[in-house]
Protein backbone atom coordinates (compact mmCIF):
# COMPACT_ATOMS: atom_id res chain seq x y z
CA UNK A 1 -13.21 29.52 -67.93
CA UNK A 2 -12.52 31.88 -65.12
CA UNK A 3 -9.39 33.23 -67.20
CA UNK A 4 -11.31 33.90 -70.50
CA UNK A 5 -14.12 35.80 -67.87
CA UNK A 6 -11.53 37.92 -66.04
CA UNK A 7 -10.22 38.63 -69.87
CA UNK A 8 -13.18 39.64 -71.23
CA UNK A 9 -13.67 42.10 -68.15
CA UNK A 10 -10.16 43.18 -68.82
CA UNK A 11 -11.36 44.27 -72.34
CA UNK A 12 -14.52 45.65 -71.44
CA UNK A 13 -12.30 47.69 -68.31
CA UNK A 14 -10.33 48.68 -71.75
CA UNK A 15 -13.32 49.92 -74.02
CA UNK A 16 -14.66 52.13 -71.27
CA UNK A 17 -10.51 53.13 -70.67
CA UNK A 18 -10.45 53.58 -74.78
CA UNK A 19 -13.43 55.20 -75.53
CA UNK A 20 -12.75 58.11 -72.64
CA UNK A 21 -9.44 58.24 -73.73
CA UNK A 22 -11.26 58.65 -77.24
CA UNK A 23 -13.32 61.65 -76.15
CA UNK A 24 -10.32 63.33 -75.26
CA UNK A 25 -8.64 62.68 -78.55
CA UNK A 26 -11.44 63.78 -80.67
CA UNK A 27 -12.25 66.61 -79.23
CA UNK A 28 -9.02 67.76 -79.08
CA UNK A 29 -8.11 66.52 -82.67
CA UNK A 30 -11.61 68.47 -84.19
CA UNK A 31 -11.11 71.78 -82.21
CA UNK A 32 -7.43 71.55 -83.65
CA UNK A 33 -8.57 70.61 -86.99
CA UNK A 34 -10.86 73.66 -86.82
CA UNK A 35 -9.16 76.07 -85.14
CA UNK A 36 -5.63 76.16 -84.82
CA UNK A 37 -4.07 74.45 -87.45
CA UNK A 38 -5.08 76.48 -90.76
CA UNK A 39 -6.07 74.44 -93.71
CA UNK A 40 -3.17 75.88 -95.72
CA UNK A 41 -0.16 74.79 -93.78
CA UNK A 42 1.21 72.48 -96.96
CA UNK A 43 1.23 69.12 -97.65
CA UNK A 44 3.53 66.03 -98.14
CA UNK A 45 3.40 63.03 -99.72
CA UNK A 46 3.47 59.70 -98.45
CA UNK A 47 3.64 56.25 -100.17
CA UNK A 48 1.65 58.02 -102.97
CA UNK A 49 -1.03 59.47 -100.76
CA UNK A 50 -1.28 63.49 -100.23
CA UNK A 51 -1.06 64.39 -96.46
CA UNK A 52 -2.22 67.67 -95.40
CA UNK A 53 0.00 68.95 -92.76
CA UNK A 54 -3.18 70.24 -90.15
CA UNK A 55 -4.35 66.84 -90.46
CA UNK A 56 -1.85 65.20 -89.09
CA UNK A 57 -0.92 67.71 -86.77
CA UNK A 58 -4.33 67.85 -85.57
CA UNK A 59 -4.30 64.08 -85.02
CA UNK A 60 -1.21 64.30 -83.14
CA UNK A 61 -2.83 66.62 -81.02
CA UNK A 62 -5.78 64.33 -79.93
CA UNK A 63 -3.43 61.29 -79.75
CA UNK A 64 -1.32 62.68 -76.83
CA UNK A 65 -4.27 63.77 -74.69
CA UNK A 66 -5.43 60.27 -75.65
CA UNK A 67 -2.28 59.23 -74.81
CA UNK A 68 -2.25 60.45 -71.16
CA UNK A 69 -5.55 59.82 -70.50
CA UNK A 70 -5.75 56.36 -71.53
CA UNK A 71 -2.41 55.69 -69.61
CA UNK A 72 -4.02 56.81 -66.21
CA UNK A 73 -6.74 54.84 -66.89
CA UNK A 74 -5.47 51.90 -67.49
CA UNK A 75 -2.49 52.13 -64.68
CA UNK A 76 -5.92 52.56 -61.87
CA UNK A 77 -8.99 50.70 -63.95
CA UNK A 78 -7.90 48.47 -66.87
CA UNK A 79 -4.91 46.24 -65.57
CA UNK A 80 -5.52 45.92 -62.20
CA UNK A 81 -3.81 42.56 -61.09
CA UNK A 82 -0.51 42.95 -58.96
CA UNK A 83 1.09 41.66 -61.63
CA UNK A 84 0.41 43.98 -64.32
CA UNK A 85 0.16 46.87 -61.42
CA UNK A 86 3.92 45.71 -60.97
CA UNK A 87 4.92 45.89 -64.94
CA UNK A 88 2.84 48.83 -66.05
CA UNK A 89 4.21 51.82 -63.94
CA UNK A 90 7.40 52.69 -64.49
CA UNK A 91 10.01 54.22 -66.88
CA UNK A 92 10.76 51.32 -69.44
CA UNK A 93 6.77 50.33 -69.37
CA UNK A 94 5.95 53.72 -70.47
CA UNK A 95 8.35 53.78 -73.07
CA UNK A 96 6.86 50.07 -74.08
CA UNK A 97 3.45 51.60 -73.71
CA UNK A 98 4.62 54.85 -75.58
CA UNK A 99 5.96 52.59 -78.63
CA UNK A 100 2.72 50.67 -78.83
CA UNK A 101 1.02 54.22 -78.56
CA UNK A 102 3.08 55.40 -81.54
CA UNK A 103 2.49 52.61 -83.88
CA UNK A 104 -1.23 53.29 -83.11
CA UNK A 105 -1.13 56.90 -84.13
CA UNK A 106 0.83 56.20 -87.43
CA UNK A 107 -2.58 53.96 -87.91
CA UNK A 108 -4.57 56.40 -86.84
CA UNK A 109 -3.39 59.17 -88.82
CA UNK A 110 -3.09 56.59 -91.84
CA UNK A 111 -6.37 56.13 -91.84
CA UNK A 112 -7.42 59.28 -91.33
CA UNK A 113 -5.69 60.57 -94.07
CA UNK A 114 -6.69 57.69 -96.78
CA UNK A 115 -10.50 58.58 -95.02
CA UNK A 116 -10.80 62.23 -96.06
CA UNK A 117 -8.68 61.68 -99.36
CA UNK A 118 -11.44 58.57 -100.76
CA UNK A 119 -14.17 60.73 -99.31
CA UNK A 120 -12.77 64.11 -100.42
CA UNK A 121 -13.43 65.73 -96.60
CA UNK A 122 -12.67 69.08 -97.04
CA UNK A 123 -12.16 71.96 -94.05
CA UNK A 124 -15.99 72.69 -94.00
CA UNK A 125 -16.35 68.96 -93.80
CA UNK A 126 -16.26 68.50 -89.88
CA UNK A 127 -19.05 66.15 -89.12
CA UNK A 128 -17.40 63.66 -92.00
CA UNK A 129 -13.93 64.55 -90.58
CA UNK A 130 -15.30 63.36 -87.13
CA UNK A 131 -17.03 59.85 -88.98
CA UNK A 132 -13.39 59.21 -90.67
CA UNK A 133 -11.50 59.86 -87.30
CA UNK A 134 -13.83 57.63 -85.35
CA UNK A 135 -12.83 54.39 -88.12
CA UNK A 136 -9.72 55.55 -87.89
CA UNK A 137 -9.77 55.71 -83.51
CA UNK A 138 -11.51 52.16 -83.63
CA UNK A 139 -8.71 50.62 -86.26
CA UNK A 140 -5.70 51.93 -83.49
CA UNK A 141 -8.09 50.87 -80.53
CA UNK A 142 -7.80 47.29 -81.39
CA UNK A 143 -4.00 47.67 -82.62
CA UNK A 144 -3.64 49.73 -79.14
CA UNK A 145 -5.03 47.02 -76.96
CA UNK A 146 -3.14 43.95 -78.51
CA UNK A 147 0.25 45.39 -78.57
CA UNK A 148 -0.21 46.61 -74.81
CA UNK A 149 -0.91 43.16 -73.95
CA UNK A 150 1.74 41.63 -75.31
CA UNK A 151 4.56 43.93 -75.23
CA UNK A 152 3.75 46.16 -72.05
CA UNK A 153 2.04 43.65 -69.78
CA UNK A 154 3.49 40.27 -71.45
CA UNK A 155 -0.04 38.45 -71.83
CA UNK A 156 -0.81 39.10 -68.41
């Protein structure tokens, strides 16, 4: 019982982790999306879906602030036993954490992307951009906190 309690602490440690790591991200993502990547920087297609290129770029944007923040967090608030103190700083567990990280932005900027293309969100569309990239933020929270887990802090 006393492992499934410290858990769900863990995880609740990790929302508060997540969802400041998350203000960072959008912020940085919408005032991106807004103002520095113009609408009309192109497009590509991917597995059938039209990507516009300040979309993603704007979502990368957000996802390394997220990145670091979340990363700082979680070395000082979220993991906290010696144990995972022990196998979450370091070179090799960044690049773990990093790889986790990555798979969660491809999510993130999946669904993003298949967000504003079902609802048509268009560049005068920020308060629906924001709705799409906070699905989007929860979908790679979840993804985020599993594969740290497992892969960066082995279950622990």
């Amino acid at each position: 019982m006393d492992k499934r309690k410290d858990l769900l602490k863990e995880m609740f440690r990790y929302l508060i982790a997540g969802g400041s790591a998350f203000v960072f991200d959008i912020i940085t993502k919408t005032l991106c999306y807004t103002f520095v990547f113009p609408s009309d920087m192109g497009e590509f297609n991917v597995f059938g879906f039209v990507n516009e290129l300040n979309v993603t770029l704007s979502t990368a944007a957000g996802f390394l602030v997220g990145l670091i923040v979340n990363y700082i967090i979680s070395i000082f608030f979220v993991f906290t036993t010696e144990t995972q103190k022990k196998r979450g700083k370091g070179i090799v567990p960044f690049l773990i954490y990093l790889a986790v990280s990555i798979v969660g932005l491809l999510v993130n900027i999946g669904v993003t992307q298949l967000g504003c293309n079902l609802l048509s969100v268009t560049k005068e569309d920020t308060v629906m951009f924001m709705f799409v990239s906070c699905v989007a933020a929860g979908v790679a929270l979840i993804w985020n906190y599993i594969g740290r887990k497992i892969f960066v802090y082995r279950g622990e």
